[in-house]
Protein backbone atom coordinates (compact mmCIF):
# COMPACT_ATOMS: atom_id res chain seq x y z
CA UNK A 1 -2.18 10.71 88.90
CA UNK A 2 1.24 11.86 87.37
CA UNK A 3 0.28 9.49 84.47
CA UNK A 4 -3.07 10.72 83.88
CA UNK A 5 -1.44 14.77 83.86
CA UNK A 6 1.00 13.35 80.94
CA UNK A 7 -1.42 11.34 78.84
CA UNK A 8 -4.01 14.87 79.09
CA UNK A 9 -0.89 16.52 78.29
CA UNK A 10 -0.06 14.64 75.32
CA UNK A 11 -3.39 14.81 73.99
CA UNK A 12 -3.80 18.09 73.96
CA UNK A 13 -0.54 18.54 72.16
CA UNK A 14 -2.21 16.39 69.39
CA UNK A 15 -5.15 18.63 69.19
CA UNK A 16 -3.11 21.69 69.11
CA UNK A 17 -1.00 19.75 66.28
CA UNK A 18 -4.24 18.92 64.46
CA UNK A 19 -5.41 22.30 65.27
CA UNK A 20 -2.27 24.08 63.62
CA UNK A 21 -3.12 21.86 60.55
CA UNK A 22 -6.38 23.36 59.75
CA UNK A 23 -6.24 27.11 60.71
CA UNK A 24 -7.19 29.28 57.44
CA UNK A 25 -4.32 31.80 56.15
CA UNK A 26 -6.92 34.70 56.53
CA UNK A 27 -9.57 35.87 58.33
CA UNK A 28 -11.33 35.45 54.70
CA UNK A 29 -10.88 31.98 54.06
CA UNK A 30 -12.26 31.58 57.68
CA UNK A 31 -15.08 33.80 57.15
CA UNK A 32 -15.99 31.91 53.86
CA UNK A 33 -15.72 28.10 55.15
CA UNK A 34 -18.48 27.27 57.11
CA UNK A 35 -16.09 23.58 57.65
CA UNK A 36 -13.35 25.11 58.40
CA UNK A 37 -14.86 27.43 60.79
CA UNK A 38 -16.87 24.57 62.64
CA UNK A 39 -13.73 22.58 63.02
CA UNK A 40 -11.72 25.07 63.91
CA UNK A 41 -14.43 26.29 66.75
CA UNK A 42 -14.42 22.69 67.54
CA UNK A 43 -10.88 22.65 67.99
CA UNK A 44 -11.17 25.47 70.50
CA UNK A 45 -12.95 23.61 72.62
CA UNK A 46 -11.00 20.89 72.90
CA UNK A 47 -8.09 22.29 73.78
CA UNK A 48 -9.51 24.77 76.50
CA UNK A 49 -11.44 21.56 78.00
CA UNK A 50 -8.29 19.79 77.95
CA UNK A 51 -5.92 22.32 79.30
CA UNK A 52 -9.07 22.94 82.03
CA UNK A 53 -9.13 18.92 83.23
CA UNK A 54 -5.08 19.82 83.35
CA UNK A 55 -5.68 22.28 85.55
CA UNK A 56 -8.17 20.28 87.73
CA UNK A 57 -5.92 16.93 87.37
CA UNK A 58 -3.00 19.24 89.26
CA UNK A 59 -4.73 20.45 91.68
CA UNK A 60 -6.44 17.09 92.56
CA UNK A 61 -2.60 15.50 92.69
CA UNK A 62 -1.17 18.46 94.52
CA UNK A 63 -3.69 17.97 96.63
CA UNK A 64 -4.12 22.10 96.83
CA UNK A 65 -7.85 23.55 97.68
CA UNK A 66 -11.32 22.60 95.50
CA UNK A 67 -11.57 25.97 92.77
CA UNK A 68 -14.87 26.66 92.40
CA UNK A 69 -15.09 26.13 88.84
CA UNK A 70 -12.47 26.25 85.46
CA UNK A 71 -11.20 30.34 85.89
CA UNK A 72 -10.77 29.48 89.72
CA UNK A 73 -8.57 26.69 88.69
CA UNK A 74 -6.10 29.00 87.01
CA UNK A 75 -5.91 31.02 89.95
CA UNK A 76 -5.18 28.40 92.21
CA UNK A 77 -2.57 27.28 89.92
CA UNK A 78 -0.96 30.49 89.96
CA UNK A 79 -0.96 31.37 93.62
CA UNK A 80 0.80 27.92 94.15
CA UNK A 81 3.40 28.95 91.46
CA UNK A 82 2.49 26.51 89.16
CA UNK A 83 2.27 28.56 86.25
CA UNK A 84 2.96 32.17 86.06
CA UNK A 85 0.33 35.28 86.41
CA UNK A 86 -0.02 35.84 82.95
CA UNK A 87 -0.28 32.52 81.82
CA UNK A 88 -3.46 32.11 83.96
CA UNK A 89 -4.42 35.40 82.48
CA UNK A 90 -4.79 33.91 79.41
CA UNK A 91 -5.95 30.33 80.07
CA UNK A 92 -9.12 32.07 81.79
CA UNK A 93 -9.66 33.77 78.48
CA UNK A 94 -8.97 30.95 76.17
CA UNK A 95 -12.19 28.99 78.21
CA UNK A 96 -14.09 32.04 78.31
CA UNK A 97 -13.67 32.16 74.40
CA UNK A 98 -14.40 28.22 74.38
CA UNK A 99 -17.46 29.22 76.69
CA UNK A 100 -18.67 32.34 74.37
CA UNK A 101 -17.94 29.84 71.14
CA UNK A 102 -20.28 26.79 72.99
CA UNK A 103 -22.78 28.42 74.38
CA UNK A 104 -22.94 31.85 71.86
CA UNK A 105 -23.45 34.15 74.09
CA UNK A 106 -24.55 37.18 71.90
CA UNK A 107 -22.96 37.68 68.70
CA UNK A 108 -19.22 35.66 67.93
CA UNK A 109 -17.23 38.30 66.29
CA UNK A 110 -15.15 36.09 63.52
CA UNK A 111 -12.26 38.69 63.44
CA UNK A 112 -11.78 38.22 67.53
CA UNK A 113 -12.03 34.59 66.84
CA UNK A 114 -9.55 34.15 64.16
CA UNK A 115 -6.86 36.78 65.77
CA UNK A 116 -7.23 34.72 68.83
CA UNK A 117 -6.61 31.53 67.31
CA UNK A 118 -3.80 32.47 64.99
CA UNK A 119 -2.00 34.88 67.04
CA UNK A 120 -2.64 33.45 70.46
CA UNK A 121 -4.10 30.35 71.48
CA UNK A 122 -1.56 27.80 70.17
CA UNK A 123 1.64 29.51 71.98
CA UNK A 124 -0.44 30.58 75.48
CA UNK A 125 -1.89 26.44 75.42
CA UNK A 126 1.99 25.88 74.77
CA UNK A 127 3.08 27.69 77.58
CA UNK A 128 0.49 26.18 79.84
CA UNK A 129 1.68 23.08 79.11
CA UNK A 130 5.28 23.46 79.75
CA UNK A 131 4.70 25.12 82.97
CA UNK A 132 2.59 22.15 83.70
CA UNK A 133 5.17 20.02 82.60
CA UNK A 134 7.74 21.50 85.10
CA UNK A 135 5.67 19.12 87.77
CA UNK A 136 6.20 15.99 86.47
């Protein structure tokens, strides 16, 4: 199980690698690129699905209680001291943004998006994973 945690670890550290490759400068050149967009949106998703069978890969090896779904996860995490409050703070809104970006639920704003993915997503998955990491 330990294995399993490190390899999902190390592959989402490649997406957020690749991911950090292809952001846009400015919310512009993101507006403008329907490719860069899509792969970047893509990218999103990846990495909140990853960090989310993290999440569910812990608790499975921990061997703490079933979450009800992906947000729960977090929680349970958190309660157990396995990563901090705020951390699972923002790991329920990076899949609610992956869930908003999948499933479009009403209107994406692009400026949300990009702020998000420039200013936040890349350091909060970081911090998830070293928290994680602390288990091994």
């Amino acid at each position: 199980m330990k294995k399993r945690i490190s390899d999902k670890i190390r592959e989402v550290e490649k997406y957020l690698e690749e991911f950090e490759g292809i952001l846009p400068k400015s919310l512009e050149e993101y507006k403008s690129s329907l490719e860069k967009k899509a792969a970047c949106e893509r990218y999103i998703e990846k990495i909140a699905e990853g960090i989310a069978d993290i999440a569910f890969l812990t608790i499975k090896y921990k061997k703490f209680e079933i979450p009800e779904d992906d947000k729960n996860a977090f929680e349970i995490l958190a309660k157990h001291k396995i990563i901090m409050e705020e951390t699972c703070k923002k790991m329920k809104n990076a899949k609610g943004m992956r869930n908003l970006i999948v499933h479009e639920y009403g209107k994406i704003d692009d400026e949300i998006v990009f702020e998000a993915m420039t200013k936040e997503l890349v350091k909060d998955a970081n911090k998830f994973l070293n928290e994680i990491g602390k288990i091994q």
